[in-house]
C-alpha atoms as a PDB file:
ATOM      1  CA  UNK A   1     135.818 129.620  32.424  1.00  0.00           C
ATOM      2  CA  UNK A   2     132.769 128.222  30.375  1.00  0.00           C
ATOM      3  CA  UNK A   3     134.707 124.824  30.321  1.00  0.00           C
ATOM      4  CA  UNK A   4     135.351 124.658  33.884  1.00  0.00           C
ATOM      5  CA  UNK A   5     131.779 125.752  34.602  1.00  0.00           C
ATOM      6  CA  UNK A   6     130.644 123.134  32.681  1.00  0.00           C
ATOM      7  CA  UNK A   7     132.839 120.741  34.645  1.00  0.00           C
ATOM      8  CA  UNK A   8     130.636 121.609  38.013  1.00  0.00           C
ATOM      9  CA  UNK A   9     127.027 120.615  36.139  1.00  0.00           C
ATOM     10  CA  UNK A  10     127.215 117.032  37.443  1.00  0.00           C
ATOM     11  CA  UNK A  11     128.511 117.649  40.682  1.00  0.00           C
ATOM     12  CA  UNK A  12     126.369 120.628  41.513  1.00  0.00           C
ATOM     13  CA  UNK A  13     123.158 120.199  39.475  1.00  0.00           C
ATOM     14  CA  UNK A  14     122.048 123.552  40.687  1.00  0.00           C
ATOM     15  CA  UNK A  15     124.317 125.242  38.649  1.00  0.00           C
ATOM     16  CA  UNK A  16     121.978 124.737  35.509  1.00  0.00           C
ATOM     17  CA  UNK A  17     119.546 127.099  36.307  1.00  0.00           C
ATOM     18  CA  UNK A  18     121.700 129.910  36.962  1.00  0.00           C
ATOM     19  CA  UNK A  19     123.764 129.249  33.871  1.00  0.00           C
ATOM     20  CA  UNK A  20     121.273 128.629  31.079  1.00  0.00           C
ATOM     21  CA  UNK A  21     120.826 132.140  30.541  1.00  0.00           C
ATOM     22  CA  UNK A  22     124.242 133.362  29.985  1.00  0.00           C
ATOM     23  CA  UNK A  23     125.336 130.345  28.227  1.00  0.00           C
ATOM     24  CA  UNK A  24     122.009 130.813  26.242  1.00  0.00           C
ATOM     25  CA  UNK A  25     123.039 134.695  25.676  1.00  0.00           C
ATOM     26  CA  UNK A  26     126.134 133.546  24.900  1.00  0.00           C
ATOM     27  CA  UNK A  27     125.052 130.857  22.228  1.00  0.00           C
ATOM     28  CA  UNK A  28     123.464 133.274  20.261  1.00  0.00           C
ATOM     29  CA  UNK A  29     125.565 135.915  20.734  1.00  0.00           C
ATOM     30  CA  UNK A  30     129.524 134.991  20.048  1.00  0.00           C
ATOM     31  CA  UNK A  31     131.015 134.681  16.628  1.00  0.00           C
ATOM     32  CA  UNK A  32     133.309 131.983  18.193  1.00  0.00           C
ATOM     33  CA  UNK A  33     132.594 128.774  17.493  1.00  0.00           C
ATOM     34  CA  UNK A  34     134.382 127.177  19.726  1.00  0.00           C
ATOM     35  CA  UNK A  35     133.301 129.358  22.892  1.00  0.00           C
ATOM     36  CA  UNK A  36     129.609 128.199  21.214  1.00  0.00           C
ATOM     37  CA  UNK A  37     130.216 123.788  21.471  1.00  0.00           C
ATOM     38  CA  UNK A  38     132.043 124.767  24.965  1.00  0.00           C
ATOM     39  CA  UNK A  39     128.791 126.475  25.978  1.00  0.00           C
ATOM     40  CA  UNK A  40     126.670 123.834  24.018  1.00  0.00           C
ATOM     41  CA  UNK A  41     128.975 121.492  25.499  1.00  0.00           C
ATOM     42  CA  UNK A  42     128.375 123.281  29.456  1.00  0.00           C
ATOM     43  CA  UNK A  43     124.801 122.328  29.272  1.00  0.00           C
ATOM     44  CA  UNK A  44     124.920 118.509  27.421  1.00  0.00           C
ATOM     45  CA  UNK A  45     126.696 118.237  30.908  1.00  0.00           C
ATOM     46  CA  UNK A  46     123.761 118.233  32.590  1.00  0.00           C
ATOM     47  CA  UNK A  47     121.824 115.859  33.866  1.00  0.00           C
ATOM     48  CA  UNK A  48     118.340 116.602  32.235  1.00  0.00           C
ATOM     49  CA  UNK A  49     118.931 119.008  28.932  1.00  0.00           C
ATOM     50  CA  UNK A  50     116.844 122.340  29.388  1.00  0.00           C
ATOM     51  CA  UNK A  51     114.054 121.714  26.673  1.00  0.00           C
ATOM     52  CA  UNK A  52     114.502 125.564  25.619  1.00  0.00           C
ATOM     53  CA  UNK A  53     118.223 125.356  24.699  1.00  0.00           C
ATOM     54  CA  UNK A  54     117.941 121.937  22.982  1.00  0.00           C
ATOM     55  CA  UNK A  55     116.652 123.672  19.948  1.00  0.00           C
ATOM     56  CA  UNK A  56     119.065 126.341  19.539  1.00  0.00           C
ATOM     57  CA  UNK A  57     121.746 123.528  20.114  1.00  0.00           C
ATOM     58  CA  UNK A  58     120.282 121.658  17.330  1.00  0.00           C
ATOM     59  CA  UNK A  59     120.242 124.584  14.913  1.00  0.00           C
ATOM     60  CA  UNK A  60     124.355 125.701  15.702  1.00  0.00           C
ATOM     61  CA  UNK A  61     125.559 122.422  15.680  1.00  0.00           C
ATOM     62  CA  UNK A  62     123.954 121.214  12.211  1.00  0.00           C
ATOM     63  CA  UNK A  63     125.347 124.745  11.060  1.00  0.00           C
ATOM     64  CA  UNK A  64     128.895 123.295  12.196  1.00  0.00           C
ATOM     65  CA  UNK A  65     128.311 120.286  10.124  1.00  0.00           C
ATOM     66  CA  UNK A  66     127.712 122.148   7.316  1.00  0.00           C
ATOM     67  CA  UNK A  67     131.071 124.106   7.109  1.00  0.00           C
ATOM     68  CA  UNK A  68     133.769 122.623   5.502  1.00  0.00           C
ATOM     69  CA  UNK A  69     136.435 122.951   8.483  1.00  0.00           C
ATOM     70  CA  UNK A  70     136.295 119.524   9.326  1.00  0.00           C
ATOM     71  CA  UNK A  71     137.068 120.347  13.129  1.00  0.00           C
ATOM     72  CA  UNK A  72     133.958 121.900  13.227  1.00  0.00           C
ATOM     73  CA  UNK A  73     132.186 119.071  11.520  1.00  0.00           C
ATOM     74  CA  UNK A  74     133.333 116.719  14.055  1.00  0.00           C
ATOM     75  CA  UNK A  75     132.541 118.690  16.716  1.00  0.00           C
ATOM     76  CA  UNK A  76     128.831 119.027  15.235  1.00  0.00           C
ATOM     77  CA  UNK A  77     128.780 115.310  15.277  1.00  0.00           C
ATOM     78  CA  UNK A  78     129.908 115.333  19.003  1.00  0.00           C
ATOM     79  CA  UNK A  79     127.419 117.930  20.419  1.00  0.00           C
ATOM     80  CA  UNK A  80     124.510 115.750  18.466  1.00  0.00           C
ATOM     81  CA  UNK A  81     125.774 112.981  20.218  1.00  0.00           C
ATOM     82  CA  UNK A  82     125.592 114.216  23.308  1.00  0.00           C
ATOM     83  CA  UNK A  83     121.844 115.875  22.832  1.00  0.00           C
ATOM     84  CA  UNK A  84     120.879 112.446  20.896  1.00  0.00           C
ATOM     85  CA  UNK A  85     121.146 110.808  24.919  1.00  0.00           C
ATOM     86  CA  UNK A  86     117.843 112.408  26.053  1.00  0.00           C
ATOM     87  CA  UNK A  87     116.672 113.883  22.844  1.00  0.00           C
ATOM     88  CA  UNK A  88     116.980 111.319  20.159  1.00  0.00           C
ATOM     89  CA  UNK A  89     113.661 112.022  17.757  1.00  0.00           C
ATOM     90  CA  UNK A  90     114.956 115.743  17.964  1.00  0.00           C
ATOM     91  CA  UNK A  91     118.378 114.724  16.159  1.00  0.00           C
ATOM     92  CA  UNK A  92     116.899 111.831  14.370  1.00  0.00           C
ATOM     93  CA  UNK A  93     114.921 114.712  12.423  1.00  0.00           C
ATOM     94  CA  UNK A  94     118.495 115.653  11.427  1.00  0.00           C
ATOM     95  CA  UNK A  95     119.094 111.819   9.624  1.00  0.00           C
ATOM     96  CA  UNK A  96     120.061 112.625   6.297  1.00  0.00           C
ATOM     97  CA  UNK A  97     122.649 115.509   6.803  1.00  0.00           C
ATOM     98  CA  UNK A  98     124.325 112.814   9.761  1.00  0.00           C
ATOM     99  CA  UNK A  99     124.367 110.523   6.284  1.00  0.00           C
ATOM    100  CA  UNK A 100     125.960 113.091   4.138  1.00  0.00           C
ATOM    101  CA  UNK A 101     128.588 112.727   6.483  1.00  0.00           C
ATOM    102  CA  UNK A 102     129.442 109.097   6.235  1.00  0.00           C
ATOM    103  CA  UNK A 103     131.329 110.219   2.621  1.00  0.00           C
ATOM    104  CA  UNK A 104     133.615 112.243   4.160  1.00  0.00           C
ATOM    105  CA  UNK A 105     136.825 111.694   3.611  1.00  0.00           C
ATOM    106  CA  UNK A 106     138.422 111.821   7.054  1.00  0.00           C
ATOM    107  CA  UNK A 107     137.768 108.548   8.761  1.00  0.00           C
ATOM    108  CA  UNK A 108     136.938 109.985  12.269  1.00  0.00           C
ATOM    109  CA  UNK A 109     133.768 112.246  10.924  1.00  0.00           C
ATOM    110  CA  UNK A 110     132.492 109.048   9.123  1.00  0.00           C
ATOM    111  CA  UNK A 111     132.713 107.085  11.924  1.00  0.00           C
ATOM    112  CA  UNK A 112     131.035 109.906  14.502  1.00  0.00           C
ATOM    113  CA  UNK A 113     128.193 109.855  11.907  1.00  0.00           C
ATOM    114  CA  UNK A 114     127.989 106.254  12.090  1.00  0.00           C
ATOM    115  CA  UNK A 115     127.747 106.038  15.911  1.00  0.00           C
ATOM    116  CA  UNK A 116     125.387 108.682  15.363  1.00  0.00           C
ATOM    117  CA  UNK A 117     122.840 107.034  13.038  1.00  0.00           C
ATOM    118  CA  UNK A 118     122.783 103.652  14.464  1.00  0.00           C
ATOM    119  CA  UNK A 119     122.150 104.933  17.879  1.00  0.00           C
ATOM    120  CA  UNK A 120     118.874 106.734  16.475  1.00  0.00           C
ATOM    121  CA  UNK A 121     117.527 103.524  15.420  1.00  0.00           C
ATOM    122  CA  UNK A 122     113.845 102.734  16.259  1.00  0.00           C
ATOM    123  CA  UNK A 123     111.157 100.223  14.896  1.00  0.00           C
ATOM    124  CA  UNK A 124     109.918 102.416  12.841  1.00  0.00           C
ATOM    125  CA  UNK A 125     112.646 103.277  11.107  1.00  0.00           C
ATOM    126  CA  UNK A 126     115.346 100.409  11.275  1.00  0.00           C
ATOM    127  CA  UNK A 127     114.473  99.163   7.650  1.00  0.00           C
ATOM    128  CA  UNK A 128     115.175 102.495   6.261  1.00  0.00           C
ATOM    129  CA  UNK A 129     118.620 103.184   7.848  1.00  0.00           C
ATOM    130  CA  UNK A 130     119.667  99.854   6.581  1.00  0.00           C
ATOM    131  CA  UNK A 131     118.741 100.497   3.604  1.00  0.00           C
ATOM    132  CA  UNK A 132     121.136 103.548   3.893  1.00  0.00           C
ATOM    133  CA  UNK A 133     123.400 101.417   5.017  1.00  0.00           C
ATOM    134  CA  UNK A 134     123.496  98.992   2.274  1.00  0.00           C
ATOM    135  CA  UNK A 135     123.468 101.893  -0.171  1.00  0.00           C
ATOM    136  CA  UNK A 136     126.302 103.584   1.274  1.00  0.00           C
ATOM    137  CA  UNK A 137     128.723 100.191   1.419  1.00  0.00           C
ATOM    138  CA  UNK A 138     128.214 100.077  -2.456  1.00  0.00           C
ATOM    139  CA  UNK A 139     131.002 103.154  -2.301  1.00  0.00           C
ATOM    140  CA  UNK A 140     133.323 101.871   0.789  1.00  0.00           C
ATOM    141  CA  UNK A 141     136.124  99.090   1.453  1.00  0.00           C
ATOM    142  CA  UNK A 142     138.118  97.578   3.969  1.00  0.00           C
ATOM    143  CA  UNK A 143     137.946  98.145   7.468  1.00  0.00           C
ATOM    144  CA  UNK A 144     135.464 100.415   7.213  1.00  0.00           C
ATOM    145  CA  UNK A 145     132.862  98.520   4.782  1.00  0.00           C
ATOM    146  CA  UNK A 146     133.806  95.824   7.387  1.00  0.00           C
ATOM    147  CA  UNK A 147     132.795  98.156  10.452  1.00  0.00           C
ATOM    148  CA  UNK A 148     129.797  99.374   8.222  1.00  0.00           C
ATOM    149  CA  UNK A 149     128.749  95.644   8.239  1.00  0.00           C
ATOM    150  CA  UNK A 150     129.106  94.954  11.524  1.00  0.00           C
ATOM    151  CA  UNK A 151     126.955  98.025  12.782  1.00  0.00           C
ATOM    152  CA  UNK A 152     124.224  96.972  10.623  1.00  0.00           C
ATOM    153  CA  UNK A 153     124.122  93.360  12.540  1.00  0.00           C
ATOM    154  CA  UNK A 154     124.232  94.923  16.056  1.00  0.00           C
ATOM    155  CA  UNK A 155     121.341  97.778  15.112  1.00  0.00           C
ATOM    156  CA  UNK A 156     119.105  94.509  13.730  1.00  0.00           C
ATOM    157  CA  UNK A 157     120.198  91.882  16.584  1.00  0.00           C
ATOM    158  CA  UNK A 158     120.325  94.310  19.737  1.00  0.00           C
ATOM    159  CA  UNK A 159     118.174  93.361  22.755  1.00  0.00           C
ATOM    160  CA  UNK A 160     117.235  90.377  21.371  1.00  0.00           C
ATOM    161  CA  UNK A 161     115.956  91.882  17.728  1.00  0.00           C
ATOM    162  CA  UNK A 162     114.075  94.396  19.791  1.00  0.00           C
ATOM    163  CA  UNK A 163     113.758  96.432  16.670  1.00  0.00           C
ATOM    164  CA  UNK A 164     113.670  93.976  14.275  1.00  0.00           C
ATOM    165  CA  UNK A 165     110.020  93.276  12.676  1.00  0.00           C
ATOM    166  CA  UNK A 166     110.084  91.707   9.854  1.00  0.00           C
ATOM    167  CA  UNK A 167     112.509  88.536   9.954  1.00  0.00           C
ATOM    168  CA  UNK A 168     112.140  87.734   6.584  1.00  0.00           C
ATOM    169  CA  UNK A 169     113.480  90.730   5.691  1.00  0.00           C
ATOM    170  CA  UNK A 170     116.555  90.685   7.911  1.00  0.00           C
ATOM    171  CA  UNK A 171     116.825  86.942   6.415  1.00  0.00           C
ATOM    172  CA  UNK A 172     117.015  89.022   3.099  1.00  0.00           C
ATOM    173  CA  UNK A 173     119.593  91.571   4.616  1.00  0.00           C
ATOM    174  CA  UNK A 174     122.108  88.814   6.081  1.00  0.00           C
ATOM    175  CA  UNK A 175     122.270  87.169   2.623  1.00  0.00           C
ATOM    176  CA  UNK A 176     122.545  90.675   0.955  1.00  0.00           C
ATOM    177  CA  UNK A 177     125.710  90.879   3.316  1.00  0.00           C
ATOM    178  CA  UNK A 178     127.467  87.791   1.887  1.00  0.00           C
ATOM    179  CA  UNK A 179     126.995  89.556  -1.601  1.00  0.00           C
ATOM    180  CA  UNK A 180     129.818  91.876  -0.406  1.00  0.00           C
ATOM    181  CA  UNK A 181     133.502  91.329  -1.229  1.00  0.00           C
ATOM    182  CA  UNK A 182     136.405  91.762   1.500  1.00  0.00           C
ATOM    183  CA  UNK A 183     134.332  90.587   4.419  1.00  0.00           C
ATOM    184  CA  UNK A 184     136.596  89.505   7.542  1.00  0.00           C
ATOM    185  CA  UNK A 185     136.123  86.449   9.079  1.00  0.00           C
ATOM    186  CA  UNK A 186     134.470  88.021  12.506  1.00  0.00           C
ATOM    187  CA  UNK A 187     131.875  89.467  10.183  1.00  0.00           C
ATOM    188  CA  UNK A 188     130.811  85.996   7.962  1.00  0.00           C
ATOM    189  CA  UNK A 189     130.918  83.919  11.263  1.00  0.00           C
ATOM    190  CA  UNK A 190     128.568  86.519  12.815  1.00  0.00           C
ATOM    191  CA  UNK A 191     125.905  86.200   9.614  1.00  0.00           C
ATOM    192  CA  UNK A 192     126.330  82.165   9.707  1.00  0.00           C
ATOM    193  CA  UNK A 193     125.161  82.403  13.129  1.00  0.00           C
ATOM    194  CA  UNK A 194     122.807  85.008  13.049  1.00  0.00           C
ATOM    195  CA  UNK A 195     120.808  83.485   9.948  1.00  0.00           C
ATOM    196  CA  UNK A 196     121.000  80.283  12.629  1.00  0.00           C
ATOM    197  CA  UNK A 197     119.594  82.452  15.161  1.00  0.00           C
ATOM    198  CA  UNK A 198     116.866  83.572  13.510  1.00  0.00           C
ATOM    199  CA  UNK A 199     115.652  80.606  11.929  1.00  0.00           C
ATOM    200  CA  UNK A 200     115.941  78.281  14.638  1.00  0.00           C
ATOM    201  CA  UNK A 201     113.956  81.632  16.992  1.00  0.00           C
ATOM    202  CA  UNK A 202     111.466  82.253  14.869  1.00  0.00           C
ATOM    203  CA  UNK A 203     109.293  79.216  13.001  1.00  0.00           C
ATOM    204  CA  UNK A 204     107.116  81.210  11.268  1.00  0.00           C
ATOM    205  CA  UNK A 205     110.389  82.033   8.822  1.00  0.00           C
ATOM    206  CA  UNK A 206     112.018  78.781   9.198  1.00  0.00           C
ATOM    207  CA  UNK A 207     110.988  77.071   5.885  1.00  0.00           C
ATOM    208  CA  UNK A 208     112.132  80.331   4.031  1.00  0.00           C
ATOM    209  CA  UNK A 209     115.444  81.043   5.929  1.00  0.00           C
ATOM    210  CA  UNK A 210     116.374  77.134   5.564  1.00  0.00           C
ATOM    211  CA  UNK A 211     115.580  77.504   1.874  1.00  0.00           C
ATOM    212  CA  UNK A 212     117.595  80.747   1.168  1.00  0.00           C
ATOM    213  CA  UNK A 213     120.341  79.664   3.261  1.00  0.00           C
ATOM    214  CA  UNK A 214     121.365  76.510   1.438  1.00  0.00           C
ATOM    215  CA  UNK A 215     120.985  78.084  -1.676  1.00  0.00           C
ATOM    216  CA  UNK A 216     123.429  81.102  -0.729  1.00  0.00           C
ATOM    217  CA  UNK A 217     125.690  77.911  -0.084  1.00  0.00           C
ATOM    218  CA  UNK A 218     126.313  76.999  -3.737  1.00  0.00           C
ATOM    219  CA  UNK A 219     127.926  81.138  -4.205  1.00  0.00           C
ATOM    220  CA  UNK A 220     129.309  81.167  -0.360  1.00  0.00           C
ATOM    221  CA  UNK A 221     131.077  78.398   1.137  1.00  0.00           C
ATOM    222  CA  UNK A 222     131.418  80.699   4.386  1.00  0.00           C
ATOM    223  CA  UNK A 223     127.899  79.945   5.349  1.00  0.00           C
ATOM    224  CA  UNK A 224     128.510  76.272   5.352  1.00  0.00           C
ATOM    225  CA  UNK A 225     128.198  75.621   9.145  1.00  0.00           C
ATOM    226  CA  UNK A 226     125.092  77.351   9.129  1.00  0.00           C
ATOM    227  CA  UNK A 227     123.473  75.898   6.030  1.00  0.00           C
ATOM    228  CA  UNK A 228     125.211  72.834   7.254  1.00  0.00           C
ATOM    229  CA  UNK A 229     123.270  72.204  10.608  1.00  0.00           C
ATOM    230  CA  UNK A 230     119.626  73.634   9.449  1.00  0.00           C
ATOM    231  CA  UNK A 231     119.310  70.940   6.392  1.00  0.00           C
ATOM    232  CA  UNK A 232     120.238  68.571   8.888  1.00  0.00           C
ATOM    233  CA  UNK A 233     118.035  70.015  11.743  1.00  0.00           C
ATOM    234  CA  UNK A 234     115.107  71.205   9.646  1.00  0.00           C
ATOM    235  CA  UNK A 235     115.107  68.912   6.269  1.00  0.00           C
ATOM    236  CA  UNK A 236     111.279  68.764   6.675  1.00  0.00           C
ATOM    237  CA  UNK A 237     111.178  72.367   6.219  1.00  0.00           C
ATOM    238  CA  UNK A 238     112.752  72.392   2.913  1.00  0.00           C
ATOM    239  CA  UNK A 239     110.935  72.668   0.240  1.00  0.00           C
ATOM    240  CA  UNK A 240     110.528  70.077  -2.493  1.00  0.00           C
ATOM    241  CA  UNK A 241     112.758  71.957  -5.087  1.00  0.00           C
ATOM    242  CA  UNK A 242     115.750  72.379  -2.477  1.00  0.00           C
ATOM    243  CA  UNK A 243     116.012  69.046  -1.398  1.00  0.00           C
ATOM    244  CA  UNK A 244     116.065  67.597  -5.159  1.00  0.00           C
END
């Protein structure tokens, strides 16, 4: 019934108001999780989140992280998810469980958690999750470092480096990605022409990015398109030491 009801919200926005107090009741109430994420679930279906459940949501669904059941844990992951659309400072305050997660051993909880954490990025805090990031590749392979990799270039890159504000430092990170082994070939074509981006975007970096980039080409013969076309395009901003 709960599911059903839940179904309605977006057709008949109305239905919010009268439900949020048994579904509220109900939250607090049942020793069922799953009747809890279906009523959790009810109101994420709605097209503005009532302020005054968001918190109790917040506080069931990082207690279904927590338990070992990893059904549960994914759903947890799900129901942030869905509060994370209109709320996300209220689950970004709930960052470093979401990273506990990215250890787990089944491959569908990491990659919720992923989704999760890159979708709470902000200026403020982009350095730090990639920093996380970074960390947390150390301990993966295949695919997934790969997938890893590739999140950390669309959080730093999307809407045109929105978040990005320091482009030396993402310089830094791009290289830092070559240092990995096992990266596909979608992944090292993407830092070649991201480090191309940047430089050729942004002058006040140019001189350094040039200068790092031809270096990384005596360890990484994948970036050779890249450090290829900015010697060529901006010798005069290497630096004396490069160019002998």
């Amino acid at each position: 019934v709960v599911k059903l009801l839940g179904s309605l919200i977006p057709v008949e926005p109305r239905l919010t108001k009268k439900l949020i107090d048994p579904l509220t009741n109900l939250i607090e109430t049942t020793p069922a999780k799953s009747l809890q994420y279906e009523c959790i679930n009810s109101i994420c279906n709605a097209e503005s989140i009532p302020k005054s459940i968001v918190k109790l949501s917040l506080e069931k669904l990082t207690m279904f992280i927590e338990d070992p059941d990893p059904n549960l844990k994914y759903l947890g992951l799900l129901g942030l998810n869905k509060i994370m659309r209109q709320y996300p400072r209220a689950v970004a305050q709930h960052k470093d469980l979401i990273i506990t997660c990215l250890t787990d051993p089944d491959p569908s909880i990491r990659v919720r958690a992923l989704d999760l954490i890159t979708g709470m990025v902000s200026r403020r805090n982009l350095s730090n999750i990639v920093e996380r990031l970074l960390e947390h590749m150390e301990t993966t392979e295949g695919s997934y470092r790969n997938t890893v990799m590739a999140r950390i270039m669309d959080i730093c890159s999307q809407d045109n480096y929105e978040f990005c504000a320091d482009f030396g430092w993402y310089i830094e990170t791009l290289i830092e990605l070559t240092h990995f082994s096992g990266i596909n070939e979608e992944n090292a074509r993407r830092i070649s022409d991201q480090l191309m981006d940047v430089i050729i975007r942004v002058p006040a970096v140019r001189e350094f990015g040039v200068n790092v980039t031809v270096k990384q080409l005596l360890l990484d013969g994948r970036l050779l398109p890249a450090a290829a076309s900015l010697s060529d395009e901006f010798e005069d901003d290497r630096n004396a030491d490069e160019k002998a």
